[in-house]
C-alpha atoms as a PDB file:
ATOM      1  CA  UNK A   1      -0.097  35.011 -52.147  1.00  0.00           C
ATOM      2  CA  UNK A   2      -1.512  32.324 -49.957  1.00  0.00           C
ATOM      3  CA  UNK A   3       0.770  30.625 -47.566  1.00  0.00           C
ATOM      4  CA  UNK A   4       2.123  27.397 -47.500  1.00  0.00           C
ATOM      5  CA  UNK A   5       1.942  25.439 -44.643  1.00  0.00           C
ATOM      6  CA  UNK A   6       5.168  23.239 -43.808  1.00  0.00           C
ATOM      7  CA  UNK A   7       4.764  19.856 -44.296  1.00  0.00           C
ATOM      8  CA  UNK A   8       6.258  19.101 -41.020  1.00  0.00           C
ATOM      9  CA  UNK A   9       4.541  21.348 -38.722  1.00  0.00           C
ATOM     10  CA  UNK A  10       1.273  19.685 -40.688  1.00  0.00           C
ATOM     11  CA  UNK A  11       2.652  16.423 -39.845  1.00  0.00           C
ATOM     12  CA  UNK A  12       3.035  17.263 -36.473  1.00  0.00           C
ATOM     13  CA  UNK A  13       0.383  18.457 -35.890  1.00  0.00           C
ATOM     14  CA  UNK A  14      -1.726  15.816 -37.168  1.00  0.00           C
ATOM     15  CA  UNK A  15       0.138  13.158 -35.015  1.00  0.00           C
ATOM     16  CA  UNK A  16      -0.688  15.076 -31.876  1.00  0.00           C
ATOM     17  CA  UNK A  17      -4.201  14.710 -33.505  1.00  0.00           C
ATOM     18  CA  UNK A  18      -4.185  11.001 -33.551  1.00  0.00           C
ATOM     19  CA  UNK A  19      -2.480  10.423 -30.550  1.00  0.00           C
ATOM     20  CA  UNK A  20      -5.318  12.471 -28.697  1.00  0.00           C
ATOM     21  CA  UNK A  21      -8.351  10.307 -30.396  1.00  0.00           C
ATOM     22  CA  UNK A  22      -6.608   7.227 -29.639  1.00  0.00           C
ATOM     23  CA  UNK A  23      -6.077   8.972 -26.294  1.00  0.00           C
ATOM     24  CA  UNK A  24      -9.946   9.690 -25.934  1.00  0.00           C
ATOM     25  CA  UNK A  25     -10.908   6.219 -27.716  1.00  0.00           C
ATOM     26  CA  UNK A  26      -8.795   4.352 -24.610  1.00  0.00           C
ATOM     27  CA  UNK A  27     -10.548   6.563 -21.984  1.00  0.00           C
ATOM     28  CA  UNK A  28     -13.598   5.786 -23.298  1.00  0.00           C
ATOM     29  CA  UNK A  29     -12.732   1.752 -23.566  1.00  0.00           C
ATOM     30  CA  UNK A  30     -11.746   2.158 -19.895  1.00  0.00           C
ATOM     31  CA  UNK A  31     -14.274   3.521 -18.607  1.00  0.00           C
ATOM     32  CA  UNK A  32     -16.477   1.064 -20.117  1.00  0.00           C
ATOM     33  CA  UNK A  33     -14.879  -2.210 -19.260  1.00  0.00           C
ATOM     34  CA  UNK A  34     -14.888  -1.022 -15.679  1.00  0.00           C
ATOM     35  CA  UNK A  35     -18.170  -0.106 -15.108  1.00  0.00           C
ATOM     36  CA  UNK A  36     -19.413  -3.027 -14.499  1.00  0.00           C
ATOM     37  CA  UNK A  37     -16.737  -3.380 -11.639  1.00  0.00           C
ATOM     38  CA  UNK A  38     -17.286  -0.112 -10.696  1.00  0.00           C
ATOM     39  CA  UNK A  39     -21.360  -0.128 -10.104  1.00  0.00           C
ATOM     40  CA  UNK A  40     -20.742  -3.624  -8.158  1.00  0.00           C
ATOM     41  CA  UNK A  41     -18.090  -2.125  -6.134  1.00  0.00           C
ATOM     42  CA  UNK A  42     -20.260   0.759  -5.298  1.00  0.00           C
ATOM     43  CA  UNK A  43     -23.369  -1.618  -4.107  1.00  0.00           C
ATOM     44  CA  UNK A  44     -21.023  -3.400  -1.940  1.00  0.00           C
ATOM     45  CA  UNK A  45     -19.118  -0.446  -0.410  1.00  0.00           C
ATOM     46  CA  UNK A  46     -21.681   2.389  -0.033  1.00  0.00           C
ATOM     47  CA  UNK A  47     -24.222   0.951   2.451  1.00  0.00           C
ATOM     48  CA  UNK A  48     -21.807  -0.125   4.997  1.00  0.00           C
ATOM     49  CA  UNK A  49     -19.949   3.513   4.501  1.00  0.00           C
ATOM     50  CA  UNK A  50     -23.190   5.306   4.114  1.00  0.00           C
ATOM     51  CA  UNK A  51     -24.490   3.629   7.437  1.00  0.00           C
ATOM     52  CA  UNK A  52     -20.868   3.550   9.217  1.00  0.00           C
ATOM     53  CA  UNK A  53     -20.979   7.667   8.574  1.00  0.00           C
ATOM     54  CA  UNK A  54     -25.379   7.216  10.227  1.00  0.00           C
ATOM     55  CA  UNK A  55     -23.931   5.209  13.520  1.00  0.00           C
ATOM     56  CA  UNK A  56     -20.875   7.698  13.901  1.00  0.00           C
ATOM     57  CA  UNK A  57     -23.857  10.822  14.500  1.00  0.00           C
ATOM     58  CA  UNK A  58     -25.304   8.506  17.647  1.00  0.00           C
ATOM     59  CA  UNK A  59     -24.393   7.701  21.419  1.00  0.00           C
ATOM     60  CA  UNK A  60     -25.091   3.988  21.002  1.00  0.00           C
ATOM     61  CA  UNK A  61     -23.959   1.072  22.444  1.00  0.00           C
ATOM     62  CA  UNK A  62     -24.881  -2.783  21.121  1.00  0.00           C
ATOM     63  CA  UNK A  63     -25.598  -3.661  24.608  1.00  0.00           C
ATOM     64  CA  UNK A  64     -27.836  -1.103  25.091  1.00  0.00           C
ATOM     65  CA  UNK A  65     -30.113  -0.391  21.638  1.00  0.00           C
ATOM     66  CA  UNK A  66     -33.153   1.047  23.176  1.00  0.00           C
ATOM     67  CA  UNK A  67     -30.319   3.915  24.324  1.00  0.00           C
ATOM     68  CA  UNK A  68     -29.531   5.505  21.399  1.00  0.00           C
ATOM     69  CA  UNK A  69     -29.330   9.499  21.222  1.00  0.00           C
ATOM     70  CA  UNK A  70     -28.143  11.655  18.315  1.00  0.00           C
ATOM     71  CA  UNK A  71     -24.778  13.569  19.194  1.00  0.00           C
ATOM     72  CA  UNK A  72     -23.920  14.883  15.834  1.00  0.00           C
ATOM     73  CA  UNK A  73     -20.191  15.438  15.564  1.00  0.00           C
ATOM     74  CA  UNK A  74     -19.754  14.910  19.209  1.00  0.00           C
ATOM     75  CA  UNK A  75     -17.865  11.524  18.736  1.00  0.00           C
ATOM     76  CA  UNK A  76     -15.832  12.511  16.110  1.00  0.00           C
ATOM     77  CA  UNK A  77     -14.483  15.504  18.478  1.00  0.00           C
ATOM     78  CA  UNK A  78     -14.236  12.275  21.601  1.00  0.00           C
ATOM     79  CA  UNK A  79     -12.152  10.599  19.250  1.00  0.00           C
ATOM     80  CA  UNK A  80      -9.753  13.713  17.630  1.00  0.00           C
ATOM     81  CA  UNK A  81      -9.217  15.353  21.162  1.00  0.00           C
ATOM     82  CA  UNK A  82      -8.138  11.659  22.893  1.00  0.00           C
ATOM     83  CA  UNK A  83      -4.664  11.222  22.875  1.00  0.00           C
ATOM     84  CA  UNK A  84      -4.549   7.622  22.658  1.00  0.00           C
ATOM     85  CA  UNK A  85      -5.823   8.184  19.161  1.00  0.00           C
ATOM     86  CA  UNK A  86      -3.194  10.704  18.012  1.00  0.00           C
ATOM     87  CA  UNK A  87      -0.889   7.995  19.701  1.00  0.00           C
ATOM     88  CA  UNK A  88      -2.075   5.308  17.535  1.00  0.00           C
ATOM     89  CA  UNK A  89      -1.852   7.362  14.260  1.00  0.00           C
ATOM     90  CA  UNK A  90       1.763   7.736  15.282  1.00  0.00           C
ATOM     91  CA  UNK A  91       2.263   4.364  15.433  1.00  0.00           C
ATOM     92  CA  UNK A  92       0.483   3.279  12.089  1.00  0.00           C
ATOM     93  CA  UNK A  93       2.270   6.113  10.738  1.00  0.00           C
ATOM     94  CA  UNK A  94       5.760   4.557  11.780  1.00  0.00           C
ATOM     95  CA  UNK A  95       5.158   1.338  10.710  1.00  0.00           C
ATOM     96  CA  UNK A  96       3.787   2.368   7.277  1.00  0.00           C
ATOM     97  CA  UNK A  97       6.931   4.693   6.604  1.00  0.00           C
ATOM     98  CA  UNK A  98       9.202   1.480   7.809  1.00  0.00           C
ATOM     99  CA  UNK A  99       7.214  -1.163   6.345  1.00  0.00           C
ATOM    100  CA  UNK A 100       6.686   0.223   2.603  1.00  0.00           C
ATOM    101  CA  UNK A 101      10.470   2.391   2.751  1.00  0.00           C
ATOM    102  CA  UNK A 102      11.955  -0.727   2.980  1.00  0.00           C
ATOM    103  CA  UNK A 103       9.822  -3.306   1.021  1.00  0.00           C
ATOM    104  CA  UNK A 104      10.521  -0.742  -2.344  1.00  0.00           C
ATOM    105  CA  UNK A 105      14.165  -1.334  -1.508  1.00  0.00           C
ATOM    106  CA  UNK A 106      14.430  -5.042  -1.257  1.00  0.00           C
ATOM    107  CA  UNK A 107      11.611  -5.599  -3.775  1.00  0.00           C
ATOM    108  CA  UNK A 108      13.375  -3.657  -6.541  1.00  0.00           C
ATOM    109  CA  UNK A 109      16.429  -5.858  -5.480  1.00  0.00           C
ATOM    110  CA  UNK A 110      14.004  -9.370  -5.850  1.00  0.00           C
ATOM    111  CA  UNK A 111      12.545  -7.866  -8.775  1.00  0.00           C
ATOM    112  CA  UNK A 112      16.133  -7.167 -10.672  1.00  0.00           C
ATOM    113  CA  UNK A 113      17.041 -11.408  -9.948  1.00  0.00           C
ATOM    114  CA  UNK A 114      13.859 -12.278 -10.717  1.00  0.00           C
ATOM    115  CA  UNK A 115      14.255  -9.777 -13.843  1.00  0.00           C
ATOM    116  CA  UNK A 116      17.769 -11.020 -14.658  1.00  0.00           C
ATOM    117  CA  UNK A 117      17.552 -14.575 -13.717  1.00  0.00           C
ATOM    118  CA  UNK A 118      18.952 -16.944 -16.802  1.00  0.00           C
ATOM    119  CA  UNK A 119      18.915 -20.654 -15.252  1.00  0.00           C
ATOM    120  CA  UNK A 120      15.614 -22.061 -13.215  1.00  0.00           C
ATOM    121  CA  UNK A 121      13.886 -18.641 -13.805  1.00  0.00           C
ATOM    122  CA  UNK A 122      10.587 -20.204 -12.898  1.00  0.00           C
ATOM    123  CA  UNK A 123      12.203 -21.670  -9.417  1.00  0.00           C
ATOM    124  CA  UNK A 124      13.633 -18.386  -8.754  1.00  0.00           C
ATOM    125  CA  UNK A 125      10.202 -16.421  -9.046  1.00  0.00           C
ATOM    126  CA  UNK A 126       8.352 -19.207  -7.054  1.00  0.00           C
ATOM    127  CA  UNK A 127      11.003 -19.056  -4.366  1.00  0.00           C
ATOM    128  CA  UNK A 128      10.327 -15.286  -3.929  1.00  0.00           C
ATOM    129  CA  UNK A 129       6.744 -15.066  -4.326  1.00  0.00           C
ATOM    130  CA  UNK A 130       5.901 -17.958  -2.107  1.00  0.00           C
ATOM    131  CA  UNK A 131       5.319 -15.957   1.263  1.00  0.00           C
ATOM    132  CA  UNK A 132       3.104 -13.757  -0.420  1.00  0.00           C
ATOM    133  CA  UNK A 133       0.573 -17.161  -1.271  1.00  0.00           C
ATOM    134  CA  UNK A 134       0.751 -17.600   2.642  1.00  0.00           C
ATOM    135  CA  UNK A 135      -2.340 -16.430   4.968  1.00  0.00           C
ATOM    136  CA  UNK A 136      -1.727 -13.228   6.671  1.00  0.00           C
ATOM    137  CA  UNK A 137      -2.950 -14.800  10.081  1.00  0.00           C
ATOM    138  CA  UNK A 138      -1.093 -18.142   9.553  1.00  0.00           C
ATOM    139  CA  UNK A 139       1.980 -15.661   9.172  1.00  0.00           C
ATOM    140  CA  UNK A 140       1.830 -13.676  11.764  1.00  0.00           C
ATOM    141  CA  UNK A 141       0.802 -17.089  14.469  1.00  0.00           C
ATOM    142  CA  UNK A 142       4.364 -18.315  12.930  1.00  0.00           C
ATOM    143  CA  UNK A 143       6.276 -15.122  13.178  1.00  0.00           C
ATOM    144  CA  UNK A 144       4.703 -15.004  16.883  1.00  0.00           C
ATOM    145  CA  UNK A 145       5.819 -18.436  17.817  1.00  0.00           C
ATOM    146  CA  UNK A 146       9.425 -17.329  16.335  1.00  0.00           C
ATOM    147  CA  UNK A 147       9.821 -14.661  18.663  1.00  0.00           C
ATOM    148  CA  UNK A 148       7.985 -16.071  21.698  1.00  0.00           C
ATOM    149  CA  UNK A 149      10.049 -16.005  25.011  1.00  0.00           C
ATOM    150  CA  UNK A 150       8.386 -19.713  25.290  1.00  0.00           C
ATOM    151  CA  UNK A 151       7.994 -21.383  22.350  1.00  0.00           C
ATOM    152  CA  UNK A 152      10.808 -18.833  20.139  1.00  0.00           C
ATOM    153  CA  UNK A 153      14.226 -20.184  18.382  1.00  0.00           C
ATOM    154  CA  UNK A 154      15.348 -17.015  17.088  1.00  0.00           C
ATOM    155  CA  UNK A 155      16.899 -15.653  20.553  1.00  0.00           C
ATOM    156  CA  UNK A 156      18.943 -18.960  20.309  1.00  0.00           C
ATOM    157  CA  UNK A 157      20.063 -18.818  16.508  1.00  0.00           C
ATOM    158  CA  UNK A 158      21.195 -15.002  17.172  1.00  0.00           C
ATOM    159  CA  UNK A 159      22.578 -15.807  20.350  1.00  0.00           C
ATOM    160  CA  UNK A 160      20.431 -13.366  22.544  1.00  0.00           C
ATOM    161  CA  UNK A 161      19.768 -14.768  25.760  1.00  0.00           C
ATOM    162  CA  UNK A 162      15.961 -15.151  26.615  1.00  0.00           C
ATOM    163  CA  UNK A 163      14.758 -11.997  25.204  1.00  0.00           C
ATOM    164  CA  UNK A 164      11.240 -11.012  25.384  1.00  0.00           C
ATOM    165  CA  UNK A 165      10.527  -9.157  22.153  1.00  0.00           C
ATOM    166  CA  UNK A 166       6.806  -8.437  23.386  1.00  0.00           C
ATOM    167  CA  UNK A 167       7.137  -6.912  26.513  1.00  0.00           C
ATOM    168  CA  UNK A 168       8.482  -3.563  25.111  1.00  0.00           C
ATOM    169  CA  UNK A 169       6.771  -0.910  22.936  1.00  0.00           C
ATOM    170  CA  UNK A 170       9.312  -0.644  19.977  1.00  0.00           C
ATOM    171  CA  UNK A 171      10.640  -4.605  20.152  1.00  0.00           C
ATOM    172  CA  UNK A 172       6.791  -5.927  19.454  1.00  0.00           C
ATOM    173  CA  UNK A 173       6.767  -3.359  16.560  1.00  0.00           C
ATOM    174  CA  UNK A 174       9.895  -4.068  15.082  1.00  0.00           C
ATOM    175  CA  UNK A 175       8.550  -7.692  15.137  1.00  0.00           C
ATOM    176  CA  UNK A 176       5.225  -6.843  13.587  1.00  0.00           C
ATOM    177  CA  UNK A 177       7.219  -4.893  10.631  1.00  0.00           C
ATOM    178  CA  UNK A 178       9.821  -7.967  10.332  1.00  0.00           C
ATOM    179  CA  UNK A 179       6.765  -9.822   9.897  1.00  0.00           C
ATOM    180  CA  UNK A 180       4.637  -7.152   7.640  1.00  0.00           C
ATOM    181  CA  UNK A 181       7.820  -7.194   5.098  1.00  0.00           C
ATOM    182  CA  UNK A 182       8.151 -10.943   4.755  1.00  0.00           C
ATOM    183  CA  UNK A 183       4.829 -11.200   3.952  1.00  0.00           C
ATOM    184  CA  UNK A 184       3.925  -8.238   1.548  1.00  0.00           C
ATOM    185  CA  UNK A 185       7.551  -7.519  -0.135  1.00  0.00           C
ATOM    186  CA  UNK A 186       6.832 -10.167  -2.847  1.00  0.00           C
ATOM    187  CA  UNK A 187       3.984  -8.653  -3.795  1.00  0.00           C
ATOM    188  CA  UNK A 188       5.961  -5.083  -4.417  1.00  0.00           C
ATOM    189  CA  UNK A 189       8.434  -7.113  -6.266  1.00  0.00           C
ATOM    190  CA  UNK A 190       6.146  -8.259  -8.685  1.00  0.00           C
ATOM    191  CA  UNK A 191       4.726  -4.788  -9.276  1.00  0.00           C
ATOM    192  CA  UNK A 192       8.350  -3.826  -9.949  1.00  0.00           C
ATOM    193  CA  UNK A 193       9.137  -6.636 -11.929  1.00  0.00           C
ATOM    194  CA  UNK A 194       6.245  -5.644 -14.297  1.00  0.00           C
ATOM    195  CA  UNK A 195       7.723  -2.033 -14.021  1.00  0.00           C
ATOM    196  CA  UNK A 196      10.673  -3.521 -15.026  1.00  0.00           C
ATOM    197  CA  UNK A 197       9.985  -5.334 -18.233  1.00  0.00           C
ATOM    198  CA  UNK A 198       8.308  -1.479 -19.619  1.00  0.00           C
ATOM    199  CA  UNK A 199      12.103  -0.279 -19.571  1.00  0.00           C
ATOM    200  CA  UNK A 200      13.336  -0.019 -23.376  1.00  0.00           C
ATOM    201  CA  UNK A 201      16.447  -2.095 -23.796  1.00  0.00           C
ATOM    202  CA  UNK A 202      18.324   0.058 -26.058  1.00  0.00           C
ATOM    203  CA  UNK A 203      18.292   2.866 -23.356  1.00  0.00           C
ATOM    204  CA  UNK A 204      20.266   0.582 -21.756  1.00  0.00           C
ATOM    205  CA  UNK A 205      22.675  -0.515 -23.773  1.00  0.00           C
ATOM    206  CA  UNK A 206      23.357   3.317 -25.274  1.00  0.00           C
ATOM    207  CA  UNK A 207      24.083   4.562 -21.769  1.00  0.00           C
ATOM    208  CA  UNK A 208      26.553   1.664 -21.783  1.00  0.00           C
ATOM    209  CA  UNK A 209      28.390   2.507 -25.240  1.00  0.00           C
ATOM    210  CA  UNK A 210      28.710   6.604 -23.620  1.00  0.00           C
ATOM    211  CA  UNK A 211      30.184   4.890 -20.682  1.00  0.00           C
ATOM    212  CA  UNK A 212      27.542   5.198 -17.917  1.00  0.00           C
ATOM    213  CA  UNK A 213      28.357   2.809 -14.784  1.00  0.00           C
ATOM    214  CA  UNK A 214      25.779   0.310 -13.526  1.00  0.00           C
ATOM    215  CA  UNK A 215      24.658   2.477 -10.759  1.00  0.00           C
ATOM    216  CA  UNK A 216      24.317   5.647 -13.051  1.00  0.00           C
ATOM    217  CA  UNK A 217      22.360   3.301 -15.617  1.00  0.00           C
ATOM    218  CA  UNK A 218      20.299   2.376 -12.961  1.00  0.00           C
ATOM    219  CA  UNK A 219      19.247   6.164 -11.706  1.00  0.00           C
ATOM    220  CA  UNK A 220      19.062   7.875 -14.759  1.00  0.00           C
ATOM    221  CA  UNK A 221      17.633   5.320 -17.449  1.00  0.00           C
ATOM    222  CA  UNK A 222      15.828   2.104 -15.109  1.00  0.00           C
ATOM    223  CA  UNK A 223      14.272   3.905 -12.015  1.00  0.00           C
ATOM    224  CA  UNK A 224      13.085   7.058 -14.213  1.00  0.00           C
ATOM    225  CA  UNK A 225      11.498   4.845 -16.895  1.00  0.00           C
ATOM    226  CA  UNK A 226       9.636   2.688 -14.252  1.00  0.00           C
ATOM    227  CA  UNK A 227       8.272   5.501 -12.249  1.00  0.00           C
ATOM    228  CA  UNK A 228       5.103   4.560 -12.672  1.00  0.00           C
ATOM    229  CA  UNK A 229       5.600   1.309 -11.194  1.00  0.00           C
ATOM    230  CA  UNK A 230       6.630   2.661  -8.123  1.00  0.00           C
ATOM    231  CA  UNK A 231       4.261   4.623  -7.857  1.00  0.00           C
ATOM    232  CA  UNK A 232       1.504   2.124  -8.335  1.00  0.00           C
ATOM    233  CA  UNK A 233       3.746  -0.105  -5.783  1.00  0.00           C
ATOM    234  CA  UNK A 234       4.105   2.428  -3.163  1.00  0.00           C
ATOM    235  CA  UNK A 235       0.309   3.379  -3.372  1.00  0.00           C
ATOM    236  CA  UNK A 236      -0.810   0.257  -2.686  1.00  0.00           C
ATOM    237  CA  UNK A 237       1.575  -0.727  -0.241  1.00  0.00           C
ATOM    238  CA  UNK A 238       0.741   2.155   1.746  1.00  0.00           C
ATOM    239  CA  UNK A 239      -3.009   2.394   1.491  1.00  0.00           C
ATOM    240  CA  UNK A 240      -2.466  -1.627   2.631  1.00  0.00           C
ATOM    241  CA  UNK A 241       0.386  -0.777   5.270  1.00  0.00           C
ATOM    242  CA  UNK A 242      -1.941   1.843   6.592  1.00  0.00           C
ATOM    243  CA  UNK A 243      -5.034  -0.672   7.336  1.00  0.00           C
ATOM    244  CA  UNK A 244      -2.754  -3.201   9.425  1.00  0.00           C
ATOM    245  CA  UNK A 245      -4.638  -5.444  11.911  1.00  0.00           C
ATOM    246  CA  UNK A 246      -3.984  -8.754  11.343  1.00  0.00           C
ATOM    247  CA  UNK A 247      -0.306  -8.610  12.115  1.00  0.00           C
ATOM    248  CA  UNK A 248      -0.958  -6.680  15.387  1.00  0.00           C
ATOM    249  CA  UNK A 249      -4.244  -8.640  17.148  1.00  0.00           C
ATOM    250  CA  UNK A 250      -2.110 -11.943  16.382  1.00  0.00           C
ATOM    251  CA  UNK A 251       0.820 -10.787  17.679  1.00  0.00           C
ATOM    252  CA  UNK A 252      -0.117  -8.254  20.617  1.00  0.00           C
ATOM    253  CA  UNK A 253      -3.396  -7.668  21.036  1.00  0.00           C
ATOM    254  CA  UNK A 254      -2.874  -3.627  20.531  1.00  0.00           C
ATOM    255  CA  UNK A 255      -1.066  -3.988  24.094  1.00  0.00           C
ATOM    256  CA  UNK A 256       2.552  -2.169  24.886  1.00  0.00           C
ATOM    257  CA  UNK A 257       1.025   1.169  22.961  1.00  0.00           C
ATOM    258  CA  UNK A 258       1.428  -1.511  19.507  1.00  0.00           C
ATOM    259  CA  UNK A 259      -1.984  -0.137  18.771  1.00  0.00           C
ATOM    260  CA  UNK A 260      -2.779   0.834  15.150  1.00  0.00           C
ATOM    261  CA  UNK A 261      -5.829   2.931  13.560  1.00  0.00           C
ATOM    262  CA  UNK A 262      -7.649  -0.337  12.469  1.00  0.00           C
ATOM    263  CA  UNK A 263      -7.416  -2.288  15.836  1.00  0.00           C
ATOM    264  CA  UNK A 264      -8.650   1.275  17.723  1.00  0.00           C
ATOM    265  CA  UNK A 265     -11.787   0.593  15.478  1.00  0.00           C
ATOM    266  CA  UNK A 266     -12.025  -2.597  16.255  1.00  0.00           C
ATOM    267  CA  UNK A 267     -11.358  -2.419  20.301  1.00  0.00           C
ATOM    268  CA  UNK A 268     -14.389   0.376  20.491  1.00  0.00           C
ATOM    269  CA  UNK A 269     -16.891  -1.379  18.018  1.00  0.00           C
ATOM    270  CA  UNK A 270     -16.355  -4.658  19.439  1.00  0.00           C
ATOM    271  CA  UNK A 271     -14.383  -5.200  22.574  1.00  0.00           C
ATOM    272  CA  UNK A 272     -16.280  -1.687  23.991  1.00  0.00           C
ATOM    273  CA  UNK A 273     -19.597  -2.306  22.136  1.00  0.00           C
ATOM    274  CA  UNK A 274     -19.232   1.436  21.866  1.00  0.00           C
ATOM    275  CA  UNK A 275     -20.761   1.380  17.751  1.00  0.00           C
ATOM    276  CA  UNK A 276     -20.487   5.066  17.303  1.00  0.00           C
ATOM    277  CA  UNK A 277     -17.341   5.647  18.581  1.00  0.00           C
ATOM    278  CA  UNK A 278     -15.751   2.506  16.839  1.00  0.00           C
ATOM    279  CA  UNK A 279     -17.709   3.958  13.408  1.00  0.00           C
ATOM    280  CA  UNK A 280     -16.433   7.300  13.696  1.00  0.00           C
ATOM    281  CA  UNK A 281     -12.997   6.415  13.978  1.00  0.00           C
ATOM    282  CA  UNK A 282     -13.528   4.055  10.797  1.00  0.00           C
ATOM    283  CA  UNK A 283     -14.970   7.267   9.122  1.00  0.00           C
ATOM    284  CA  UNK A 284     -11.934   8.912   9.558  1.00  0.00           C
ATOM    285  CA  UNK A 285      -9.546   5.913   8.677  1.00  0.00           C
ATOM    286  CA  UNK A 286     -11.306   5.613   5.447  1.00  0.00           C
ATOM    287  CA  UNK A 287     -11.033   9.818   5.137  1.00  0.00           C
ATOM    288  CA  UNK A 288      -7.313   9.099   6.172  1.00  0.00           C
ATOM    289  CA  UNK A 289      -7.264   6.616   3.291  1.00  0.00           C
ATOM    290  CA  UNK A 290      -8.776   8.255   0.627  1.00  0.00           C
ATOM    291  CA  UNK A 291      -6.362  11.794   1.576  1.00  0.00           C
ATOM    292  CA  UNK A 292      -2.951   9.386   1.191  1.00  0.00           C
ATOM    293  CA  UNK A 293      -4.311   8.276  -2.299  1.00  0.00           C
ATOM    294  CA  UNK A 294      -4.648  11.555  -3.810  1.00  0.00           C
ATOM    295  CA  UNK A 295      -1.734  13.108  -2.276  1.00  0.00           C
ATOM    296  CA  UNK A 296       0.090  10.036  -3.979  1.00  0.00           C
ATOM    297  CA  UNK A 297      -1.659  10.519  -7.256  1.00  0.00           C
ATOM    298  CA  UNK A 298      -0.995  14.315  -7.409  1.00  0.00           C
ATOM    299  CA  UNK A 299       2.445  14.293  -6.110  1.00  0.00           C
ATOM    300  CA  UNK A 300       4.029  11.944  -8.704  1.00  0.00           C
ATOM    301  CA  UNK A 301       2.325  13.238 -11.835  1.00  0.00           C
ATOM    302  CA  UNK A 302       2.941  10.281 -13.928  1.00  0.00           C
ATOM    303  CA  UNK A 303       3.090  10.475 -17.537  1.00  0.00           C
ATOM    304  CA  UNK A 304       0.675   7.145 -18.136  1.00  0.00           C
ATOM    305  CA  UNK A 305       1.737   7.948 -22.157  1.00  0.00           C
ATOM    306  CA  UNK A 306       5.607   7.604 -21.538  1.00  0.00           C
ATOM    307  CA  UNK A 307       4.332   3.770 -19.944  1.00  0.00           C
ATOM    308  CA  UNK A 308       2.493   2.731 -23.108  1.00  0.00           C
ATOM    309  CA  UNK A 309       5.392   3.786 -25.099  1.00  0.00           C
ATOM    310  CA  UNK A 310       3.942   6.825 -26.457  1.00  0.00           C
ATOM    311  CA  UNK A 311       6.286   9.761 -27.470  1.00  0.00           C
END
């Protein structure tokens, strides 16, 4: 006797079959809509790495061209035994954990009223999104002026005496990251915002009716369905957070050991003319870069599918 397959295990089965074409079809879509992007992206990006990685293999200074001699690794082993490098990767290290730790907090908060907002909705998310529109240098010349000994009001609104907030080590950072959070937290609040809107209603409303509280509502049915949000938010935040310059040569000038990865870079290629020194430590922010992305993309495991809507 031949045997009858279930209808439902057949059924099953042949959804898991559909979903998986449609699955395929959308990779395929992807990856050709962002070729295009892709192949441009590539032109512009792999000379300057490709010949960043050629100048980071020589003993060359731009004062001195004709005096250029091949020194293989040797920079990159100047650069990784100096301890005012491993001193600067501390400090962009602190300021990234600071910076993005607390820019998820308060832009989940911003997103959630700009989320929830029922009167002037359009004010509200305006309002919020406003310092985000402003010029990073612009921001950082006004957050400097704020907290100048000279020129600053904020010692007077707090009530601080004449403070100088840039002649210590951890003052001129905590003014850099005041200023690094203003600036970029709108920009994480609109990632969560859009994180936000993927959350099924009805979840919400059925934890209600079993008698969840708002705070166990908001751990076990908003911030699970909007992981990938996060995700997306933190990832850029920190890959961003990681690269700071602007911030730091408005503000200090890399001065009171407030020097970051990117400004290290910058003092050696230009201030010190010193192109292979200044190119290998750009090679290894950009290796630095590319090792926080995929530690972020493997750690979270997102389920993309659970994001479309997909079950």
């Amino acid at each position: 006797m031949t045997a009858v397959q279930p209808a439902p295990v057949a059924g099953l089965r042949q959804g898991r079959a559909e979903r998986s074409d449609r699955s395929r079809a959308e990779r395929r879509l992807g990856l050709l809509l962002s070729a295009p992007a892709v192949a441009i992206m590539l032109l512009v990006t792999a000379y300057p790495l490709v010949n960043a990685v050629y100048l980071s293999m020589f003993s060359y200074r731009i004062t001195a061209p004709d005096d250029r001699r091949f020194v293989g690794f040797g920079n990159y082993t100047t650069v990784l035994g100096d301890a005012l490098f491993w001193q600067d990767v501390f400090t962009t290290f602190v300021v990234t954990v600071v910076t993005v730790a607390v820019e998820l907090v308060i832009g989940f908060g911003l997103a959630m009223v700009m989320h929830r907002a029922v009167f002037a909705r359009r004010t509200v998310r305006t309002a919020i999104l406003l310092p985000y529109g402003i010029v990073t240098v612009i921001s950082a010349f006004a957050w400097k002026y704020a907290f100048d000994l000279q020129s600053g009001f904020v010692d007077s609104w707090l009530g601080l005496g004449d403070r100088a907030w840039f002649s210590g080590r951890w003052s001129s950072l905590s003014v850099v990251v005041l200023s690094e959070i203003w600036k970029t937290t709108p920009f994480v609040s609109l990632l969560l915002l859009a994180g936000l809107a993927q959350v099924p209603g009805d979840l919400g409303e059925a934890a209600t009716v079993d008698g969840a509280t708002a705070w166990q509502r908001l751990w076990r049915v908003t911030i699970p369905n909007m992981k990938a949000a996060i995700m997306v938010a933190a990832l850029f935040r920190t890959l961003d957070a990681w690269r700071i310059f602007d911030n730091v040569y408005v503000m200090t000038s890399g001065q009171q050991r407030t020097e970051t990865l990117s400004f290290l870079a910058y003092r050696q290629t230009i201030t010190r003319t010193a192109i292979g020194l200044g190119d290998a430590v750009g090679v290894l922010l950009f290796l630095s870069v590319v090792l926080i992305a995929a530690v972020f993309i493997k750690g979270f495991r997102v389920d993309l599918s659970q994001v479309r809507g997909d079950r």
